[in-house]
Protein backbone atom coordinates (compact mmCIF):
# COMPACT_ATOMS: atom_id res chain seq x y z
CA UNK A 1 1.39 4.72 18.23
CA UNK A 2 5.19 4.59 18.04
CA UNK A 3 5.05 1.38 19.21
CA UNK A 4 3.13 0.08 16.33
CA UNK A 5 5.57 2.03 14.07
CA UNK A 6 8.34 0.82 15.39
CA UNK A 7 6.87 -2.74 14.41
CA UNK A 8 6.07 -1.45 10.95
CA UNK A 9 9.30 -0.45 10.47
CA UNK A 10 11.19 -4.18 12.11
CA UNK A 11 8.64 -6.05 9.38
CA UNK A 12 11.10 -4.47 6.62
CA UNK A 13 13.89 -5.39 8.43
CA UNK A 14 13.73 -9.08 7.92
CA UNK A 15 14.30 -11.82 8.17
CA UNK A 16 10.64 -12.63 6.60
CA UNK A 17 9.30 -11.01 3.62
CA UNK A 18 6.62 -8.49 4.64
CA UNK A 19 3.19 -9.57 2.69
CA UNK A 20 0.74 -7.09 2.34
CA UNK A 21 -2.57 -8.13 0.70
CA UNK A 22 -3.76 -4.76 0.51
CA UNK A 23 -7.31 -3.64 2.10
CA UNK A 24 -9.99 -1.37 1.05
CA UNK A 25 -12.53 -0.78 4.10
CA UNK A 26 -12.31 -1.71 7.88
CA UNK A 27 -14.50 -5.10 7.35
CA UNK A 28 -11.77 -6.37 4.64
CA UNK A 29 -8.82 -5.09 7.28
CA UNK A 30 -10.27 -7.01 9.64
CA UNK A 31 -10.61 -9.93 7.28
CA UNK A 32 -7.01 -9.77 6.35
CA UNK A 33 -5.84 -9.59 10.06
CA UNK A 34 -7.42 -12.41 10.55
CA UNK A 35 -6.29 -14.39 7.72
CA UNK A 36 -2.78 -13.96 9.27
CA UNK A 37 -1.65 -10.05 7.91
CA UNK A 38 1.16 -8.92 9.81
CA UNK A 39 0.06 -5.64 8.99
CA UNK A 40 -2.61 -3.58 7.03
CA UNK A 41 -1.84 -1.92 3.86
CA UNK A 42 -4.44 0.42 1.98
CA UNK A 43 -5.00 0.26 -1.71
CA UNK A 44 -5.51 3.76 -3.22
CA UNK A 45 -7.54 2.69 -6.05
CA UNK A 46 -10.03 0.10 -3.80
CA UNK A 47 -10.24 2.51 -0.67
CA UNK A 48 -11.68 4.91 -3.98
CA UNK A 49 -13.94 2.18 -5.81
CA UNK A 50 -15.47 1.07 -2.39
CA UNK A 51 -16.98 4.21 -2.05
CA UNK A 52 -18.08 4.63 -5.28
CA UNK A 53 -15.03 7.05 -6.90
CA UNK A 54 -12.09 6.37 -9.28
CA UNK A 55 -8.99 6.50 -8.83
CA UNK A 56 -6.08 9.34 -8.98
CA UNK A 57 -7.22 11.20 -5.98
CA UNK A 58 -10.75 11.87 -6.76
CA UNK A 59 -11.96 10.64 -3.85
CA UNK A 60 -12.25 13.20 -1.24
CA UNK A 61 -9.44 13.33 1.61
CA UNK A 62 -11.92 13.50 4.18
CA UNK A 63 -13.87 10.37 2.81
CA UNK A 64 -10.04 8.40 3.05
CA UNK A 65 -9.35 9.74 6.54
CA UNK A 66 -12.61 8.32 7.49
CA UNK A 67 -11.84 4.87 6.11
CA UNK A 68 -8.14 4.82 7.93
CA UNK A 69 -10.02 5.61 10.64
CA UNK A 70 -12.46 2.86 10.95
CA UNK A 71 -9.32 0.44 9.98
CA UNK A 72 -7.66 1.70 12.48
CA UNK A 73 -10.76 0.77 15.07
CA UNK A 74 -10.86 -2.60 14.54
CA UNK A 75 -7.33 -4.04 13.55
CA UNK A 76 -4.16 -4.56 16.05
CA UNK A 77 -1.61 -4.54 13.61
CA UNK A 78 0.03 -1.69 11.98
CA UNK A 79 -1.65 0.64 9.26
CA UNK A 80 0.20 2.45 6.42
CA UNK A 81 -2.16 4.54 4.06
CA UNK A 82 -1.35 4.84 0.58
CA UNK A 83 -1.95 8.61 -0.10
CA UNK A 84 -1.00 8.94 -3.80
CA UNK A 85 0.55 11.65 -4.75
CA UNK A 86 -0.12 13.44 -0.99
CA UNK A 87 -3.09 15.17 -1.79
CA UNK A 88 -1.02 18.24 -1.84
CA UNK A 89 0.62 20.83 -4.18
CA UNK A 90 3.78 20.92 -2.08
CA UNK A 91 5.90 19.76 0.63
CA UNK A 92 4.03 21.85 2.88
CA UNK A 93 0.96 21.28 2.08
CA UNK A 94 2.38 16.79 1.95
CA UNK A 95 3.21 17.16 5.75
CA UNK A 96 0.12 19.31 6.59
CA UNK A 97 -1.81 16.37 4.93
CA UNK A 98 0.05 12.93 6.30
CA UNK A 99 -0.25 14.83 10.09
CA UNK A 100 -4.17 14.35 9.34
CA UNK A 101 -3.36 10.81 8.47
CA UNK A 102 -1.25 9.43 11.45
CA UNK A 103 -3.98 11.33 13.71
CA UNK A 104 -6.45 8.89 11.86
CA UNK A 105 -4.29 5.70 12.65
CA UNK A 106 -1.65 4.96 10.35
CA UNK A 107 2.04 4.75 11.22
CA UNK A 108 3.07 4.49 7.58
CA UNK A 109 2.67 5.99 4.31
CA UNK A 110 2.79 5.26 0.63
CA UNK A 111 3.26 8.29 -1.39
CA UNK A 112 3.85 8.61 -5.44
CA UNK A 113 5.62 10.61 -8.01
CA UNK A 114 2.88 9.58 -11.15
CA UNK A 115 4.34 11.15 -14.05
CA UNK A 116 5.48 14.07 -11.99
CA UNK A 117 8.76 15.09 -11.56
CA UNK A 118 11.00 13.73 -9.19
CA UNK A 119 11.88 16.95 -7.85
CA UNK A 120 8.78 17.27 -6.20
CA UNK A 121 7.62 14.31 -4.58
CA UNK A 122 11.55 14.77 -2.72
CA UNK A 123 9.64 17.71 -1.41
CA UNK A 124 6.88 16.42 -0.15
CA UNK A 125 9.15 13.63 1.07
CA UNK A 126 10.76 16.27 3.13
CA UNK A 127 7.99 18.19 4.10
CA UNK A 128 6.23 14.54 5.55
CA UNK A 129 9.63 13.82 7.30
CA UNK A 130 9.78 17.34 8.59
CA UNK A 131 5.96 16.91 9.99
CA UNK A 132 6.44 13.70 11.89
CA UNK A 133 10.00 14.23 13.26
CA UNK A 134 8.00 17.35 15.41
CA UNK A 135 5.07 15.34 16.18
CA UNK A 136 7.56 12.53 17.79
CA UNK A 137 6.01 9.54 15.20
CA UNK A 138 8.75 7.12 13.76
CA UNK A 139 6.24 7.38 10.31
CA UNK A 140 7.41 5.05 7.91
CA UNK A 141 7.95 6.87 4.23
CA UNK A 142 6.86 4.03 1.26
CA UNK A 143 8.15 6.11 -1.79
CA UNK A 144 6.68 5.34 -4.93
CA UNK A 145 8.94 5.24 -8.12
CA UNK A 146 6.61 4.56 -11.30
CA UNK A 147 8.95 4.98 -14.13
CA UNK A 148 7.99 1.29 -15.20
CA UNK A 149 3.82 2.12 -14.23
CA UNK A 150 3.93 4.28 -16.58
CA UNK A 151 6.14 3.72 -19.20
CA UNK A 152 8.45 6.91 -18.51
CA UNK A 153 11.70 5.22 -20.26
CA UNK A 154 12.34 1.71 -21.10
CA UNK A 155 15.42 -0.89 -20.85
CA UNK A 156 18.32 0.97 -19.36
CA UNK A 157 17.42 3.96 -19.28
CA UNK A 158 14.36 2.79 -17.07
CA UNK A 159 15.94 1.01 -14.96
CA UNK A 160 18.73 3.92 -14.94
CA UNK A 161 15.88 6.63 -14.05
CA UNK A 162 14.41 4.14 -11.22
CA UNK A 163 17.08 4.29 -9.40
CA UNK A 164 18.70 7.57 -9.65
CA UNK A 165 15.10 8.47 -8.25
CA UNK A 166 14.88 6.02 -5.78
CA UNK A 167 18.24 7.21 -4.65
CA UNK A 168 17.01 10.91 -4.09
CA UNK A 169 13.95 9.77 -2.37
CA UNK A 170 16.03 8.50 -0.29
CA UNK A 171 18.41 11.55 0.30
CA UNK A 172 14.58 13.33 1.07
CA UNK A 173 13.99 10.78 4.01
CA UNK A 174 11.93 7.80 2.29
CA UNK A 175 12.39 4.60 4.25
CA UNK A 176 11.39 2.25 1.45
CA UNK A 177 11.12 2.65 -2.49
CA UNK A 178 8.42 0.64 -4.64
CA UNK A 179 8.75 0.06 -7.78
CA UNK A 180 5.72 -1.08 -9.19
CA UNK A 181 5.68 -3.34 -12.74
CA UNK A 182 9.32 -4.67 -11.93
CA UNK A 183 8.60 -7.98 -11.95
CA UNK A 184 12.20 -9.91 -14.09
CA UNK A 185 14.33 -11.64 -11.66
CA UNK A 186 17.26 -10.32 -13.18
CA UNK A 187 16.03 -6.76 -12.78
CA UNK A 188 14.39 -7.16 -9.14
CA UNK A 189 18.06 -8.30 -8.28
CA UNK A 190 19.88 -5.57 -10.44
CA UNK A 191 17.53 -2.83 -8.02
CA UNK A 192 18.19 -5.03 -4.68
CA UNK A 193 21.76 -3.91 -5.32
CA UNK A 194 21.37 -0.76 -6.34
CA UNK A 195 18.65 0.72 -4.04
CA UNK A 196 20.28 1.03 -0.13
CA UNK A 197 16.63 0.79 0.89
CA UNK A 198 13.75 -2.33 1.81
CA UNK A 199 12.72 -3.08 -1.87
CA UNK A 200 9.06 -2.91 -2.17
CA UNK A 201 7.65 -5.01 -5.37
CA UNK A 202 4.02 -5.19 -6.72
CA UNK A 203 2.22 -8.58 -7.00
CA UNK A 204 2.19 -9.26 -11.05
CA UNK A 205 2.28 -11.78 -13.69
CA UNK A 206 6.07 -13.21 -14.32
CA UNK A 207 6.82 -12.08 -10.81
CA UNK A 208 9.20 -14.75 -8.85
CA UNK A 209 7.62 -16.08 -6.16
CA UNK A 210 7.77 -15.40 -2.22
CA UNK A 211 10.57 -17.81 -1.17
CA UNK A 212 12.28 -16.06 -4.19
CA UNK A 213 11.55 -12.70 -3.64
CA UNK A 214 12.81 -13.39 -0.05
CA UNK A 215 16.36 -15.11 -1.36
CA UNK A 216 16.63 -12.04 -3.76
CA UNK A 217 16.45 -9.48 -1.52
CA UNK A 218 12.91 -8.30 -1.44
CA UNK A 219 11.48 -6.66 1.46
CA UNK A 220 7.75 -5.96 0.91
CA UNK A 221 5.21 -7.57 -1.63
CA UNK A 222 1.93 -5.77 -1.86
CA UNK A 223 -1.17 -6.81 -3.71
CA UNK A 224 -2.06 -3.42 -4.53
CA UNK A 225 -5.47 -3.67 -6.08
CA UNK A 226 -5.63 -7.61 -6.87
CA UNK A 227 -7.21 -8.56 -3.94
CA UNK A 228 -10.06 -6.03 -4.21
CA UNK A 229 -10.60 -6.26 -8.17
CA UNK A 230 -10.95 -10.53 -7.48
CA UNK A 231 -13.16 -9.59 -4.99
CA UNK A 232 -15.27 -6.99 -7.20
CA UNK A 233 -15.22 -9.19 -9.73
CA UNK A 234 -16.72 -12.38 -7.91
CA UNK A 235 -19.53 -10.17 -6.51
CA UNK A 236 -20.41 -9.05 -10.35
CA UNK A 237 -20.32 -12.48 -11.06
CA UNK A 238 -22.36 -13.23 -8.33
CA UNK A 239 -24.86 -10.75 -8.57
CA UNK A 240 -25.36 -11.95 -12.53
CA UNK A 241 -26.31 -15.57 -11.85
CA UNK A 242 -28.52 -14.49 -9.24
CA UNK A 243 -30.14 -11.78 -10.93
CA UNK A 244 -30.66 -14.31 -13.81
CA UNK A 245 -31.81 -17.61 -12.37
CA UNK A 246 -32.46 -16.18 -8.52
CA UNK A 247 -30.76 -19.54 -7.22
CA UNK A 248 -29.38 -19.65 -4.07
CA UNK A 249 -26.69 -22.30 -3.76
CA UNK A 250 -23.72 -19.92 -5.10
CA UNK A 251 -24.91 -17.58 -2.16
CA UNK A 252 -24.47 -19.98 0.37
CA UNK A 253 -21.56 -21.70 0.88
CA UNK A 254 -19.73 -22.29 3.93
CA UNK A 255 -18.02 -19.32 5.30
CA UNK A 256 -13.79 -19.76 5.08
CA UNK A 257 -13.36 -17.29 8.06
CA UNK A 258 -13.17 -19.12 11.59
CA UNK A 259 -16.02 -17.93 13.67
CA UNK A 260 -18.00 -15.86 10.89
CA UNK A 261 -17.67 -12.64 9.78
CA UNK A 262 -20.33 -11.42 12.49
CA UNK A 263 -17.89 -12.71 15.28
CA UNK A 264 -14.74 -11.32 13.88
CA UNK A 265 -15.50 -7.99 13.53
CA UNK A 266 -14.87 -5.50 16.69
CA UNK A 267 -17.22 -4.43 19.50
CA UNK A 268 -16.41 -0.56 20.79
């Protein structure tokens, strides 16, 4: 396992910009992989909608640990979960929880602080770090900073509050900092500098693209939920024009995937 972290962790280091086109279930994992993914990222909010829940940790822990573990199964490359806000009250109760996830695969994380306060996702920051450093696993810490998600503060004093967080996450161990809804050149760059951590950015409109990002300073670019809402949303499509006309064409189109989807998936 370390040696898959340890590859996690060289992705952020350069010189390429780390895409992440974030899956959902082990058959889109394995889809990704083959597409080219370097690694596999999990989107909180698909890994929920796939199996019929919402988002913001209503799906049940054990019904996520089940999915990392069937991503884990069939791809090569390394897994980081995102875990929202830990699934935990504490720092504790963070590290009890992310030892249950890098026994189900993952060698990296992606934890949140919401509209909480700062103070304690630091401790479950901590408490993660604390875990993994006795189990031996290099576990790579993505810390979510959503000031801009959610609106917390605006101009400055947004960007002000980003990264006076993002600075204490890292003091608490974090590896990485993400700061969804960033998406101004002049502001990604302002962060680059300010942040002494891999820059993780969220795939949005106005955002620079990847050569930029790269030139900028970026480290990571994840798709969060895109991928898996333009995939939801062709299937509803889909499943309209069929159930209104019952033609077939729409459903049968070449496959894109070399080999088929039947041969691409693994064999225990």
């Amino acid at each position: 396992m370390n040696d898959l972290a340890k590859k996690f962790a060289g992705l952020h280091a350069g010189p390429d910009l780390l895409i992440l086109p974030n899956a959902w279930d082990a058959g889109s994992a394995r889809v990704i992989e083959t597409a080219g993914a370097r690694a596999i990222a999990t989107s909180s909010a698909a890994v929920a909608w796939a199996l019929g829940y919402p988002d913001g940790e209503a799906l049940p822990f054990e019904a996520l640990l089940g999915t990392l573990r069937a991503i884990a199964r069939v791809i090569s490359v390394p897994l980081s979960a995102d875990i929202e806000a830990g699934y935990a009250p504490d720092g504790a109760a963070a590290g009890e929880a992310a030892s249950r996830v890098i026994a189900s695969g993952a060698v990296g994380i992606n934890i949140e602080d919401g509209t909480g306060a700062p103070d304690l996702l630091c401790a479950k920051i901590e408490g993660i770090k604390a875990m993994a450093a006795r189990e031996g696993v290099a576990l790579w810490v993505n810390a979510r900073c959503d000031v801009y998600l959610h609106q917390l503060a605006s101009g400055q004093a947004a960007y002000d509050e980003t990264v006076s967080r993002a600075r204490r996450y890292r003091e608490a161990g974090a590896d990485s900092i993400f700061v969804p809804m960033a998406a101004e050149e002049e502001l990604l760059t302002r962060l680059v500098g300010a942040i002494a951590l891999p820059l993780n950015v969220l795939a949005w409109p106005g955002l620079p693209a990847a050569a930029r990002l790269k030139e900028i300073g970026i480290r990571r670019l994840s798709a969060g939920t895109g991928v898996a809402k333009a995939s939801l949303n062709r299937t509803y499509a889909l499943a309209q024009a069929f159930l209104a006309d019952g033609s077939s064409e729409p459903l049968t189109g070449p496959l894109l995937m070399p080999g088929g989807l039947n041969a691409m998936m693994r064999r225990d």
